[in-house]
Protein backbone atom coordinates (compact mmCIF):
# COMPACT_ATOMS: atom_id res chain seq x y z
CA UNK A 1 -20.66 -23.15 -27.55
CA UNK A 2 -23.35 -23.52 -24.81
CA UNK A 3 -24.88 -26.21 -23.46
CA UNK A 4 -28.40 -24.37 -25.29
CA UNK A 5 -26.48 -24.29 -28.67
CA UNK A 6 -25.17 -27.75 -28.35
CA UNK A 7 -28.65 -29.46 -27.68
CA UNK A 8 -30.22 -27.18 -30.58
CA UNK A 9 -27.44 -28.00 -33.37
CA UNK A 10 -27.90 -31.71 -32.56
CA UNK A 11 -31.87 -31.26 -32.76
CA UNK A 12 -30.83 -29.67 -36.81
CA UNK A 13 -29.28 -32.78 -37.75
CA UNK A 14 -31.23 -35.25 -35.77
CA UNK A 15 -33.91 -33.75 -38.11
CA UNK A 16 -31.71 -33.01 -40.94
CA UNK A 17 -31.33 -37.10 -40.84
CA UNK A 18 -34.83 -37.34 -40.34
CA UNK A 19 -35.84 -35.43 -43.53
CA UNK A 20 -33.26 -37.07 -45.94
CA UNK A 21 -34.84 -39.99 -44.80
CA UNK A 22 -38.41 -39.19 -45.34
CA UNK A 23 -37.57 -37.80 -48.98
CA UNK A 24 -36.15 -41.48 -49.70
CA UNK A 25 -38.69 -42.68 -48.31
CA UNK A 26 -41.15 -40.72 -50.48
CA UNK A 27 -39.21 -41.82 -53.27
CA UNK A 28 -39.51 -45.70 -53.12
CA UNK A 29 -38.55 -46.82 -49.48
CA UNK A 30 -35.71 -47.11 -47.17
CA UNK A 31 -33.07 -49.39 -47.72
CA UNK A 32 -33.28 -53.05 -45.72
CA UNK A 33 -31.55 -53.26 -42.54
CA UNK A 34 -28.55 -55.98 -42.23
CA UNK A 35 -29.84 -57.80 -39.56
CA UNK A 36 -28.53 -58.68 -35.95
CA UNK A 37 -25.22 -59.74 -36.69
CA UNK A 38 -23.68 -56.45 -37.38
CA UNK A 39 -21.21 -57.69 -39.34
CA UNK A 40 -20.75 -58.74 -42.87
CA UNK A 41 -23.79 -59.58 -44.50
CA UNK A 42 -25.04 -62.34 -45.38
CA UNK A 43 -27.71 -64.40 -47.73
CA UNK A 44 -31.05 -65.71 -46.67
CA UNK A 45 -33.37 -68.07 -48.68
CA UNK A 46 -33.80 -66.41 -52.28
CA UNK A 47 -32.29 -62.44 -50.77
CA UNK A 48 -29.27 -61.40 -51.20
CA UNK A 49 -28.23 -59.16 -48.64
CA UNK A 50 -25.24 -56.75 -49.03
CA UNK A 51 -23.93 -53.94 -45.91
CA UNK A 52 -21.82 -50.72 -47.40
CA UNK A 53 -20.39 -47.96 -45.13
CA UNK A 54 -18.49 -44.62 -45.79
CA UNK A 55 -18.66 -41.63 -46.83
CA UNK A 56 -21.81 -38.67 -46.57
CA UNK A 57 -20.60 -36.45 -49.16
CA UNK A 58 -22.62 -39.55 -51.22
CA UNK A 59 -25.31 -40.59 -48.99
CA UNK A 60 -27.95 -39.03 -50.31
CA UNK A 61 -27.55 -40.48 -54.14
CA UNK A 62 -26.25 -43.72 -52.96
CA UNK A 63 -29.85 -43.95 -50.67
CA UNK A 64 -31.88 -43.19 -53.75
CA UNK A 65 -29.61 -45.79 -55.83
CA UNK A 66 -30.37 -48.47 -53.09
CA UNK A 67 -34.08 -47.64 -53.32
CA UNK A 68 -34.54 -47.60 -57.30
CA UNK A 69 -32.39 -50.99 -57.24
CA UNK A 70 -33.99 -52.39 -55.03
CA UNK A 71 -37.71 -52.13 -56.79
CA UNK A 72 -36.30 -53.37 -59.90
CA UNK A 73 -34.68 -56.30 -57.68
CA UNK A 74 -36.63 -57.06 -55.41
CA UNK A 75 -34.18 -60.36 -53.64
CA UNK A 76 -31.85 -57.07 -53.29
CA UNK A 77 -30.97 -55.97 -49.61
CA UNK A 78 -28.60 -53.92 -49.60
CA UNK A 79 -28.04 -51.19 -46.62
CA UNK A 80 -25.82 -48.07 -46.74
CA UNK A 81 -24.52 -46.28 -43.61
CA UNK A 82 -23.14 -42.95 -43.80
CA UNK A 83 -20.24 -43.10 -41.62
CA UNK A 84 -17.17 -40.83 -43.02
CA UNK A 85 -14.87 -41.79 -45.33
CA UNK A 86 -12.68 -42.42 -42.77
CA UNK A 87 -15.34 -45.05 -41.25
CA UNK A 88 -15.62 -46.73 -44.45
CA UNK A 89 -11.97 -47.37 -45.66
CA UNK A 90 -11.49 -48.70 -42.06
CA UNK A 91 -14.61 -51.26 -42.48
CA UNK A 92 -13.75 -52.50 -46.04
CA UNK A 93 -9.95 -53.08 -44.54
CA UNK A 94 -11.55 -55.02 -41.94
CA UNK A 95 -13.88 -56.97 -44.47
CA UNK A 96 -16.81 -56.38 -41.76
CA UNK A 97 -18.93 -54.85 -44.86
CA UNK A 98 -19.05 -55.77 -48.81
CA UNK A 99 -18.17 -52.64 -50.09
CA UNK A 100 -16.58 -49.12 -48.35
CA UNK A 101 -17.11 -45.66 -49.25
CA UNK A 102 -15.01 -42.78 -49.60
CA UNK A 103 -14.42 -39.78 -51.82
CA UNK A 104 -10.49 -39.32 -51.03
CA UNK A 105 -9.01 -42.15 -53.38
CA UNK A 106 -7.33 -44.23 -50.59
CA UNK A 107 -3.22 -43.89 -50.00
CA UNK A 108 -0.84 -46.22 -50.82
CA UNK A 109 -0.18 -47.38 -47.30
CA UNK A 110 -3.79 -47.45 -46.67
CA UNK A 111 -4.23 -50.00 -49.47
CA UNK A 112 -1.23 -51.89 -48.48
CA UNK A 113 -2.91 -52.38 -45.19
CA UNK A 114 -6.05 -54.10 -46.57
CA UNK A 115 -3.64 -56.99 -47.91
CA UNK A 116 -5.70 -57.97 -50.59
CA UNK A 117 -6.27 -56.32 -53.49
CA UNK A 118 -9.03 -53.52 -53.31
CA UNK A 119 -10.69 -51.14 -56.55
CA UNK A 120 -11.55 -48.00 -56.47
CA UNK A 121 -14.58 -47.53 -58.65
CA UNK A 122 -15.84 -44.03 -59.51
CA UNK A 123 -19.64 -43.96 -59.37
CA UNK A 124 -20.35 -39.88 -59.71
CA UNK A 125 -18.99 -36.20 -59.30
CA UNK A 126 -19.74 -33.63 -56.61
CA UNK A 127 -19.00 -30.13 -55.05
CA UNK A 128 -17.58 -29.46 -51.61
CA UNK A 129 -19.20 -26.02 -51.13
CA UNK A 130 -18.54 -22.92 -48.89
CA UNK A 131 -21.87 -22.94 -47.04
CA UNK A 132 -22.56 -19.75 -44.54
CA UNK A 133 -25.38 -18.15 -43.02
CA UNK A 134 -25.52 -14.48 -42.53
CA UNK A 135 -28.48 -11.99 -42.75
CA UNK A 136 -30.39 -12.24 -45.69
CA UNK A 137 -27.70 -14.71 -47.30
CA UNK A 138 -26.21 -12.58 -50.03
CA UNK A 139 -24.50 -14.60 -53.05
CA UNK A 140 -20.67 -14.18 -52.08
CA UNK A 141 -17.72 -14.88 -53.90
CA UNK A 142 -13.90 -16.16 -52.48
CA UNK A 143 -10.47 -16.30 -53.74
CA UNK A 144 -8.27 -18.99 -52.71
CA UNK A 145 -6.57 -16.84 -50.32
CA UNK A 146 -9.07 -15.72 -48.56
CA UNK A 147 -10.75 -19.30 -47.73
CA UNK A 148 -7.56 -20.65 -46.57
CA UNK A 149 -7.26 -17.44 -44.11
CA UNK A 150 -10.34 -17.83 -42.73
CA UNK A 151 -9.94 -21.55 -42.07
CA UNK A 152 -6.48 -20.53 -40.61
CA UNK A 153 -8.29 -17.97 -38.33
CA UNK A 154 -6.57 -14.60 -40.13
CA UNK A 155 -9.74 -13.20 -41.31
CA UNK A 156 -11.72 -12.98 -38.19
CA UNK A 157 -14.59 -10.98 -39.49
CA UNK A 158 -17.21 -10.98 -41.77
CA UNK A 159 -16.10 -7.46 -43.28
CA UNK A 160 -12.90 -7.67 -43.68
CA UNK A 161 -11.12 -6.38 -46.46
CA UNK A 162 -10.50 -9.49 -48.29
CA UNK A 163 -13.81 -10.39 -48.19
CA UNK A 164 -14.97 -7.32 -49.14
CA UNK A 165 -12.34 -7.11 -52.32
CA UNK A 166 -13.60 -10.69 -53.60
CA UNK A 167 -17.20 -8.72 -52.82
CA UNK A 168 -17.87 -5.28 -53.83
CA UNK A 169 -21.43 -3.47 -52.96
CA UNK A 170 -22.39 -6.43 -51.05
CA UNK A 171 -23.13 -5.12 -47.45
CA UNK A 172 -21.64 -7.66 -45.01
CA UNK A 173 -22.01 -7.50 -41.18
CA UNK A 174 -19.03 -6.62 -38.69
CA UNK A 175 -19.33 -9.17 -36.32
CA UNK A 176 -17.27 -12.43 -35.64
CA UNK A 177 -16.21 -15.27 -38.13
CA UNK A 178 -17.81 -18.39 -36.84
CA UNK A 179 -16.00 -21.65 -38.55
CA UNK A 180 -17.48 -24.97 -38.27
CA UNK A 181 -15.34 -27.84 -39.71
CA UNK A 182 -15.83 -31.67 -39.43
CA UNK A 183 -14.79 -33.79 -36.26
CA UNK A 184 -14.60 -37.03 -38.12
CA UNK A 185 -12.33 -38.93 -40.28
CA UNK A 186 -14.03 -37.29 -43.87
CA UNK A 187 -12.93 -37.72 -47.48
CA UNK A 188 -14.97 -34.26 -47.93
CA UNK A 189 -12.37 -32.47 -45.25
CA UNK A 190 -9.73 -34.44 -47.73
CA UNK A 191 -11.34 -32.71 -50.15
CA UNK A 192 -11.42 -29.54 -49.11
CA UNK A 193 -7.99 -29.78 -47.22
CA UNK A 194 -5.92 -30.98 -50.18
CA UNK A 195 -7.48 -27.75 -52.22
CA UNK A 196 -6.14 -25.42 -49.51
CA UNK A 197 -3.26 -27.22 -49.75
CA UNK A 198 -2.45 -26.51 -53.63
CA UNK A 199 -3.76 -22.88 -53.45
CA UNK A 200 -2.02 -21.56 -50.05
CA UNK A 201 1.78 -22.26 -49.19
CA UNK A 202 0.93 -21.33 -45.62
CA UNK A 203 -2.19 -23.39 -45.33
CA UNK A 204 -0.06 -26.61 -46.80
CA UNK A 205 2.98 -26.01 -44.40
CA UNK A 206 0.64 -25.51 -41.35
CA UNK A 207 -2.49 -27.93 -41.53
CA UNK A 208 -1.93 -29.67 -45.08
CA UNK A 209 -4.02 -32.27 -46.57
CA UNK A 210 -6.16 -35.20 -44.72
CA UNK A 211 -9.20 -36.67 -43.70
CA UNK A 212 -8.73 -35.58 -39.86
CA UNK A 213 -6.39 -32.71 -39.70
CA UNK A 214 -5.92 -30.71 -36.92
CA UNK A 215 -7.85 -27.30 -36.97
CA UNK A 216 -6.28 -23.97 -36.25
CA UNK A 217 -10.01 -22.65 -35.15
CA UNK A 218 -13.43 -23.50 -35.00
CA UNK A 219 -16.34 -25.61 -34.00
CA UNK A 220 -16.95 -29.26 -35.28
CA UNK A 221 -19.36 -31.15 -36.63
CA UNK A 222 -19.91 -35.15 -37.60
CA UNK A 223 -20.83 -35.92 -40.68
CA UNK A 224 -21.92 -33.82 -43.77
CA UNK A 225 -25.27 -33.92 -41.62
CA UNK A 226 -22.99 -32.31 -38.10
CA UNK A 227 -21.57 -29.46 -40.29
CA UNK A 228 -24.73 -28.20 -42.12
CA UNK A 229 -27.04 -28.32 -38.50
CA UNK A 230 -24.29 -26.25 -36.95
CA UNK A 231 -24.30 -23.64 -39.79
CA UNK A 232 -27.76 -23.44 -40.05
CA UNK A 233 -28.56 -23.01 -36.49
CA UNK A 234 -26.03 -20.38 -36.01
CA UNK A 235 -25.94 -17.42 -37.51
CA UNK A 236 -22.55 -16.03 -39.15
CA UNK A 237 -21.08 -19.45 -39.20
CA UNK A 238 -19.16 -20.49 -42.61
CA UNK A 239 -18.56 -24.36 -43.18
CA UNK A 240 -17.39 -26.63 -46.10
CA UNK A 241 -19.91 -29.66 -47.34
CA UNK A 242 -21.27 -31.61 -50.51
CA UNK A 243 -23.87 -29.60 -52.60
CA UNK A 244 -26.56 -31.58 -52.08
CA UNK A 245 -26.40 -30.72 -48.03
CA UNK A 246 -27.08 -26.66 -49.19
CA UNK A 247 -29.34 -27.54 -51.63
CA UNK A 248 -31.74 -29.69 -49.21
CA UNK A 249 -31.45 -27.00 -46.41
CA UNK A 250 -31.63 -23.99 -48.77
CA UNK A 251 -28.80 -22.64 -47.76
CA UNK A 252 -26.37 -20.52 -50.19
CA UNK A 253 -23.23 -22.38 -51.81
CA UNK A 254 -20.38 -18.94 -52.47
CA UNK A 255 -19.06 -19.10 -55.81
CA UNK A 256 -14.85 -19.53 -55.35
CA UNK A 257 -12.04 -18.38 -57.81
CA UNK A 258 -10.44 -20.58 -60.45
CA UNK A 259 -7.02 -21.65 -61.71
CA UNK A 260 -8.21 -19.37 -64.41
CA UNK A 261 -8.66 -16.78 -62.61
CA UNK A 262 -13.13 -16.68 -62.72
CA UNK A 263 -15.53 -16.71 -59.98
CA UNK A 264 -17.06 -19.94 -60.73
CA UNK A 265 -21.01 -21.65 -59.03
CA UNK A 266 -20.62 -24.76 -57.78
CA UNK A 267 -23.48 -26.81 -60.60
CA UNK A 268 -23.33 -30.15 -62.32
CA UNK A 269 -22.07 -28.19 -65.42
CA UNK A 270 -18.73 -26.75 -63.67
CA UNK A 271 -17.93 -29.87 -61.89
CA UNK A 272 -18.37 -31.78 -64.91
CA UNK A 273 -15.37 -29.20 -67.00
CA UNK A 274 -13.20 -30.33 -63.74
CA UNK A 275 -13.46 -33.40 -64.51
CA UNK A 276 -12.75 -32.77 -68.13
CA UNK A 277 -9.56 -30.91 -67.57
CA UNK A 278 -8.36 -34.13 -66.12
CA UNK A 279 -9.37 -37.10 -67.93
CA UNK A 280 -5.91 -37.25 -69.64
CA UNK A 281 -3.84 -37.67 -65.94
CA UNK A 282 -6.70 -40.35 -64.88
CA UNK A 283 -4.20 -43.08 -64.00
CA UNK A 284 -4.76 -47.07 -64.21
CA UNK A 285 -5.49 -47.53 -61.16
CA UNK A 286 -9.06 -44.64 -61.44
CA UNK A 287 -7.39 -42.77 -58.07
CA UNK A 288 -6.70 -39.05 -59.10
CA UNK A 289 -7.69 -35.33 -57.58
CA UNK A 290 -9.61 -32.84 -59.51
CA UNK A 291 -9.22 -29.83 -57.07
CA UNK A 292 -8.04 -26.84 -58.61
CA UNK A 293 -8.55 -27.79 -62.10
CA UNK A 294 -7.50 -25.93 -64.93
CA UNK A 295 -10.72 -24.33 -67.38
CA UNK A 296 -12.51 -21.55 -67.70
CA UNK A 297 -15.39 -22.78 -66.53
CA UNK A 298 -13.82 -25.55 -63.85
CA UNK A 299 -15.32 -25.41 -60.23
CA UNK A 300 -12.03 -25.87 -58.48
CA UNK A 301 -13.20 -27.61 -55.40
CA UNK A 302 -14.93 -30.92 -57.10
CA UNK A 303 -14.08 -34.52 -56.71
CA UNK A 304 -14.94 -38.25 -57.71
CA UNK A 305 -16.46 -40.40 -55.46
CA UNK A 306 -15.09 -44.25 -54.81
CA UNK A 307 -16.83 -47.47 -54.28
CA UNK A 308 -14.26 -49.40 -52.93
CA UNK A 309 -14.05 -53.23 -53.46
CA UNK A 310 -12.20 -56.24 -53.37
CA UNK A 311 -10.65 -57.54 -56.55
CA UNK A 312 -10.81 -61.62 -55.15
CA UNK A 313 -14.71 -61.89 -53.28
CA UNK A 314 -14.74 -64.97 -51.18
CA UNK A 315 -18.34 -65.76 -51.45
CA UNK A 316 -19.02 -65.72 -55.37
CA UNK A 317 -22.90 -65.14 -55.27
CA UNK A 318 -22.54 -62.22 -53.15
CA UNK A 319 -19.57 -61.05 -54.84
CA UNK A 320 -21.69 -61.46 -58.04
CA UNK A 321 -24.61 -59.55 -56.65
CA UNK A 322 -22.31 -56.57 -55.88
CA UNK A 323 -21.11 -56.66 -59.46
CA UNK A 324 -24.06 -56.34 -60.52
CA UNK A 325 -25.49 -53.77 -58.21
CA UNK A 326 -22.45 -51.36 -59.09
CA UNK A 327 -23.21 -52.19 -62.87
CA UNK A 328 -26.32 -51.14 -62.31
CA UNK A 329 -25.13 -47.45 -60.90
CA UNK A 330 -22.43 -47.00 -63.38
CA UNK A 331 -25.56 -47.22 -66.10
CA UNK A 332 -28.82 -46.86 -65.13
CA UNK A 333 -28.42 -45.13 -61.98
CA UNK A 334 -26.56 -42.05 -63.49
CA UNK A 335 -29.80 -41.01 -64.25
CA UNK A 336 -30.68 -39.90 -60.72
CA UNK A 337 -28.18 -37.16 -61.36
CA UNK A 338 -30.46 -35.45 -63.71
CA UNK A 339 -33.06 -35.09 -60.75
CA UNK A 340 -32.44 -31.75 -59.16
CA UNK A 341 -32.86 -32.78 -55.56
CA UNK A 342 -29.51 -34.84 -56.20
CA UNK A 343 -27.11 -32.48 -57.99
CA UNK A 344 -24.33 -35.01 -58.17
CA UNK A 345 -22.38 -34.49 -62.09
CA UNK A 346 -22.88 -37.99 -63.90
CA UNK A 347 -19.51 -39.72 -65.00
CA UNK A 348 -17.87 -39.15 -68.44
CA UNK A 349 -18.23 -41.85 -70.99
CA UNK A 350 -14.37 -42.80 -70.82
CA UNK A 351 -14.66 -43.46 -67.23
CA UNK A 352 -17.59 -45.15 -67.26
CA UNK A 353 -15.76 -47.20 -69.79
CA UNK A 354 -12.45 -47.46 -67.40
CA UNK A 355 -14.85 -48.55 -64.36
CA UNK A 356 -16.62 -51.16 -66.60
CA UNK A 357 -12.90 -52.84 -66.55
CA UNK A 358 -12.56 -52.67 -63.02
CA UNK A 359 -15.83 -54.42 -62.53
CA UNK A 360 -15.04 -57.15 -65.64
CA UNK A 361 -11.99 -57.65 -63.76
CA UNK A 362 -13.61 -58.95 -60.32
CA UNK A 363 -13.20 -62.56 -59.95
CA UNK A 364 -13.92 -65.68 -57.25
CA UNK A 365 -12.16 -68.05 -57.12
CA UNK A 366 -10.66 -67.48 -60.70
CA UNK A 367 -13.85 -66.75 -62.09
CA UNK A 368 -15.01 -63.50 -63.36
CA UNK A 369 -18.21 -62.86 -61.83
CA UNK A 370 -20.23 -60.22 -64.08
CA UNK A 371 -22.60 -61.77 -66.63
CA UNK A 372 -22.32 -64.68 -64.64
């Protein structure tokens, strides 16, 4: 990339950022800063301030969730920082925020790291997409295979056979593949990455699954934010991000092949028959992968999304405050997802259930903190 097209892609998501914010803003206010310490929040007088960080493929909701909260409460500050997944397991391990963020369910040696006790509690359902931007944007369609070989770098151009096959009549360009991937630590590259993983031997042998992997080819971005500003600045660029990210830059989302064998959109609808396909292997614990879900009508590249938490708070009003706030989004807030600026799929009714145990289950000091 040049110097030219570094400067401009940073402009797009300095100004992507920049317009996410001014819709929330629009839409109630921002949320409160922490203050100067940086680290853990803390209380002052009759506020109650809380600091989250993690994962983009979320942001977006989890700024309008802040924002509605917040009016109906008002000694609510809480702050969100969109960070990576990565970012967020690594603060919540550290303790130096109240709650993490992160849409990969965190690994067994991950949690065994953060010594105490941490939940994962599901909050809402999203999309990674196929995001691209060629002339005129025509509605494509992939298969499995050919995603993984153009992340591998096999299918170097835009009308290649296999694209054309999963494609037929469309009139695609013959020029260069452009891939842009994420630079960060990202529970949307875990995402997408443990997807490739299940649908293409070679892509699982070579890369595999993980937050960070390392990239046979292409450009990278930070953030949700990096990717989307790359792809939109550059023309016949392909990338991988949450929904919401095309949806706000009105860029096109390809429809991808099933287990089943259909071409499937990536909506609220098929992301919510993922998650149906696999309420029954939903362990104890609320950690489990949707990719590549079985049904007809099952967008095979969707995912929960974790609040993550500690079972034992140390400081019981804040503790309680947090319970309350993530009450709050397992109820009330699931309405945002009916808004169509936030096409996030609301949570079934038996998880919703299964979370409300998780939160019952917090305690200080002994003490179970919600209703308290």
């Amino acid at each position: 990339m040049t110097l030219r097209t570094k400067l401009s892609v940073s402009a797009f998501s300095l100004a992507l950022v920049v317009a996410l914010a001014a819709f929330i803003s629009a839409c109630g206010g921002a949320p409160q800063p922490v203050g100067k310490d940086g680290g853990t929040s803390t209380s002052s007088g009759s506020a109650m301030r809380l600091q989250g960080a993690g994962a983009t493929f979320p942001a977006p909701l989890y700024t309008k969730w802040v924002s509605e909260y917040g009016k109906a409460n008002p000694n609510a500050r809480i702050d969100y920082q969109s960070i990576g997944s990565g970012g967020g397991i690594q603060q919540i391990t550290a303790r130096t925020v109240d709650f993490g963020a992160s849409d990969a369910p965190m690994t067994d040696d991950e949690l065994k790291a953060a010594k105490d006790e941490l939940l994962h509690i599901p909050t809402a359902l999203g999309a990674v997409v196929i995001t691209y931007n060629l002339p005129n944007n025509p509605e494509l369609k992939f298969s499995p295979a050919t995603i993984a070989d153009i992340f591998l770098g096999k299918i170097k151009k835009w009308d290649d056979k296999a694209i054309k096959d999963d494609n037929p009549g469309v009139q695609l360009p013959s020029t260069d593949i452009s891939v842009v991937h994420r630079s960060d630590s990202s529970g949307t590259t875990a995402i997408f990455t443990e997807y490739l993983s299940k649908v293409s031997p070679e892509w699982k042998e070579k890369v595999g699954a993980g937050k960070q992997p390392n990239w046979p080819v292409g450009q990278g971005g930070k953030g949700n934010e990096g990717v989307m500003g790359a792809v939109k600045q550059q023309p016949n660029t392909i990338g991988y991000v949450e929904l919401v990210y095309a949806v706000k830059t009105k860029l096109p989302a390809a429809s991808v092949k099933n287990a089943s064998g259909n071409f499937v959109k990536p909506t609220l609808e098929s992301v919510t028959a993922a998650a149906s396909e696999a309420l029954q292997a939903m362990p104890e614990d609320l950690r489990v992968s949707i990719t590549n879900a079985g049904g007809a009508e099952a967008y095979p590249i969707s995912s929960y999304t974790y609040i993550l938490v500690y079972k034992d708070q140390k400081d019981a009003a804040k503790g309680r405050a947090l319970v309350d706030f993530l009450w709050w989004c397992l109820h009330d807030g699931q309405a945002v997802t009916k808004d169509p600026e936030y096409p996030y799929s609301p949570l079934p009714a038996e998880i919703v259930k299964r979370a409300e145990a998780k939160l019952n289950s917090i305690t200080s000091g002994g003490e179970t903190l919600r209703g308290k």
